[in-house]
C-alpha atoms as a PDB file:
ATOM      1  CA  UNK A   1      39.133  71.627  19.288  1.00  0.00           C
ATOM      2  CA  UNK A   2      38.113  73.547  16.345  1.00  0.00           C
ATOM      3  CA  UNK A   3      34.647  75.444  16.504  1.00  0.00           C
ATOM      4  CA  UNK A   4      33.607  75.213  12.738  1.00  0.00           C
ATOM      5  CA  UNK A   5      33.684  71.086  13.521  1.00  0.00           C
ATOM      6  CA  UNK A   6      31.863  71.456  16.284  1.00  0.00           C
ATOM      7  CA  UNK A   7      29.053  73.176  14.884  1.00  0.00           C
ATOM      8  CA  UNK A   8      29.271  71.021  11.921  1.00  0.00           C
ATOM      9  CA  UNK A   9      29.082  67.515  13.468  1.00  0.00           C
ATOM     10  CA  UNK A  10      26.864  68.794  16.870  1.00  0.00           C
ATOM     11  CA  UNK A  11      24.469  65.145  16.283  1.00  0.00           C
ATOM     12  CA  UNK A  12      27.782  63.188  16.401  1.00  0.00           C
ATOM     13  CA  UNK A  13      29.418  65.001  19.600  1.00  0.00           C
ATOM     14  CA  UNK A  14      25.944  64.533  21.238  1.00  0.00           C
ATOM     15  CA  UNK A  15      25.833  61.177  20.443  1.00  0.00           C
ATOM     16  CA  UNK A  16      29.422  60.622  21.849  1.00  0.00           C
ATOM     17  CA  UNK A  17      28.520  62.787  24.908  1.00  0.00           C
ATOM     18  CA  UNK A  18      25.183  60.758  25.454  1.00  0.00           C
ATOM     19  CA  UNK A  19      26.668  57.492  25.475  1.00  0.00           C
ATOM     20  CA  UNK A  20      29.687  58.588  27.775  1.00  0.00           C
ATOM     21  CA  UNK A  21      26.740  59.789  30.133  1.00  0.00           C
ATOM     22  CA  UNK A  22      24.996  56.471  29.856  1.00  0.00           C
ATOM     23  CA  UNK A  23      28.504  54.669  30.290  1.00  0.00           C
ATOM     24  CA  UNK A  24      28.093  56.439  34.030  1.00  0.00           C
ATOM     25  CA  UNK A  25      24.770  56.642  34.567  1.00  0.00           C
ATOM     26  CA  UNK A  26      23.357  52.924  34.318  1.00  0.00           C
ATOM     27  CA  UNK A  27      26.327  51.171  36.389  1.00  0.00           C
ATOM     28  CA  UNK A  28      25.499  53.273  39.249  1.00  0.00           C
ATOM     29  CA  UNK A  29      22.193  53.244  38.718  1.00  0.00           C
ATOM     30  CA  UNK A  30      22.005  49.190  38.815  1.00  0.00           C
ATOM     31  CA  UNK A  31      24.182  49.271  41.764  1.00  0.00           C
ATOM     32  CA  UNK A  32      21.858  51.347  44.001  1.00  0.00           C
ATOM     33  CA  UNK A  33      18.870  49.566  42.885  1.00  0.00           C
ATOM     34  CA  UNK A  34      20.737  46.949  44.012  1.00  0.00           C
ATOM     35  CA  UNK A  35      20.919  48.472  47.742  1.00  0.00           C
ATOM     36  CA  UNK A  36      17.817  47.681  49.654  1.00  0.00           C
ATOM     37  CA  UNK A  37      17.646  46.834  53.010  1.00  0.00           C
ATOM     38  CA  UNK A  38      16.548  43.095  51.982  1.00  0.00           C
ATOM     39  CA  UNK A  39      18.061  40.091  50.562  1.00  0.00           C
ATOM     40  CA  UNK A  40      18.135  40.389  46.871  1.00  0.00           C
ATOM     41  CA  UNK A  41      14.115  38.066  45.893  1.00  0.00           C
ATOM     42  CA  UNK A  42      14.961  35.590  43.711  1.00  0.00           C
ATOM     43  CA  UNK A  43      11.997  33.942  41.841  1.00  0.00           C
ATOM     44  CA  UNK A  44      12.054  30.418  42.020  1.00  0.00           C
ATOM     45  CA  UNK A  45      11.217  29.191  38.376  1.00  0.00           C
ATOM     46  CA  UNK A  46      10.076  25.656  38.039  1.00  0.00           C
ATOM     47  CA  UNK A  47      10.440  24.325  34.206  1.00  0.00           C
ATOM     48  CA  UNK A  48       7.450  22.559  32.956  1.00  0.00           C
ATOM     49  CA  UNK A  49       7.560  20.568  30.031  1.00  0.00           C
ATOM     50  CA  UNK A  50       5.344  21.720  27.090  1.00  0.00           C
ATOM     51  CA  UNK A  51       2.277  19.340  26.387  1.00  0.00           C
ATOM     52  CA  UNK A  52       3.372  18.670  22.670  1.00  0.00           C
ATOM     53  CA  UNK A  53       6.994  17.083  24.262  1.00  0.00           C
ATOM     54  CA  UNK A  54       5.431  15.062  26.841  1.00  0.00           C
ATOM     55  CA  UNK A  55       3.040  13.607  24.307  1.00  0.00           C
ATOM     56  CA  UNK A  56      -0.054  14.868  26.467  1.00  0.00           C
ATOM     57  CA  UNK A  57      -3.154  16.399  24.289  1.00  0.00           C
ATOM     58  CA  UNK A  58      -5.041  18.801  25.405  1.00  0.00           C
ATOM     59  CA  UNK A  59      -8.501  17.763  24.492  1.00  0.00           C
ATOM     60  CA  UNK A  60     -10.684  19.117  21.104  1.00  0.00           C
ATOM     61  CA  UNK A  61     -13.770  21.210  22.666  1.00  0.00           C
ATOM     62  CA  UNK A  62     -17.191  19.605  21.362  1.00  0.00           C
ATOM     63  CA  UNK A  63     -19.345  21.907  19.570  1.00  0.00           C
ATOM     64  CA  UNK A  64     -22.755  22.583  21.206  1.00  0.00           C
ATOM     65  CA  UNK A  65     -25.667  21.700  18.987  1.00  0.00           C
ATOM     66  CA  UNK A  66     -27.442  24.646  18.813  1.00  0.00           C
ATOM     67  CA  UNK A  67     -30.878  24.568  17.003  1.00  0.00           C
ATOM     68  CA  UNK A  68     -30.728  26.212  13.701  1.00  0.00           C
ATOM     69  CA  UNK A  69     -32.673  29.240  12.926  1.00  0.00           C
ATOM     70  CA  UNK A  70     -35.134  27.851  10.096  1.00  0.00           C
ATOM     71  CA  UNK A  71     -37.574  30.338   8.360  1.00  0.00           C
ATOM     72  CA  UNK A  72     -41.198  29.017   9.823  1.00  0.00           C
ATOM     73  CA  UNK A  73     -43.797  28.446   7.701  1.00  0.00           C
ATOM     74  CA  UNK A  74     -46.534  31.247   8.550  1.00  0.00           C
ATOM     75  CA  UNK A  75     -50.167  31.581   7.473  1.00  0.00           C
ATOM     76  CA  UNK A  76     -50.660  34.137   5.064  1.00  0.00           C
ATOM     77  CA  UNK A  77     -54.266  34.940   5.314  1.00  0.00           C
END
């Protein structure tokens, strides 16, 4: 390999060298997560349909009457 391209394109031979790393690194790194003395916990995920599909509303909150905040009249003298 020549030098002069090495120095030249460093970013591209890291990038090469980084990604050949990863190829190694996140296979075995999977795999030993992968190792504990357990069976494997599967969540069990129960699909619900969504309340616009099964034509259920949700219902429209009723706004609380509160009193209004009128200016009272008050004796000037």
């Amino acid at each position: 390999m020549n030098w002069a391209v090495l120095r030249r394109e460093w970013g591209a031979v890291t990038f090469v060298l980084t990604v050949i790393a990863g190829m190694i690194v996140v296979p075995l790194a999977l795999y030993f997560a992968n190792q504990g003395p357990g069976p494997v916990a599967t969540p069990s995920l129960t699909t619900t349909s969504s309340a616009r599909a099964s034509g259920v509303t949700s219902p429209t909150p009723t706004p609380s009457h509160a009193p209004s905040a009128s200016p009272s009249a008050s004796p000037t003298h």
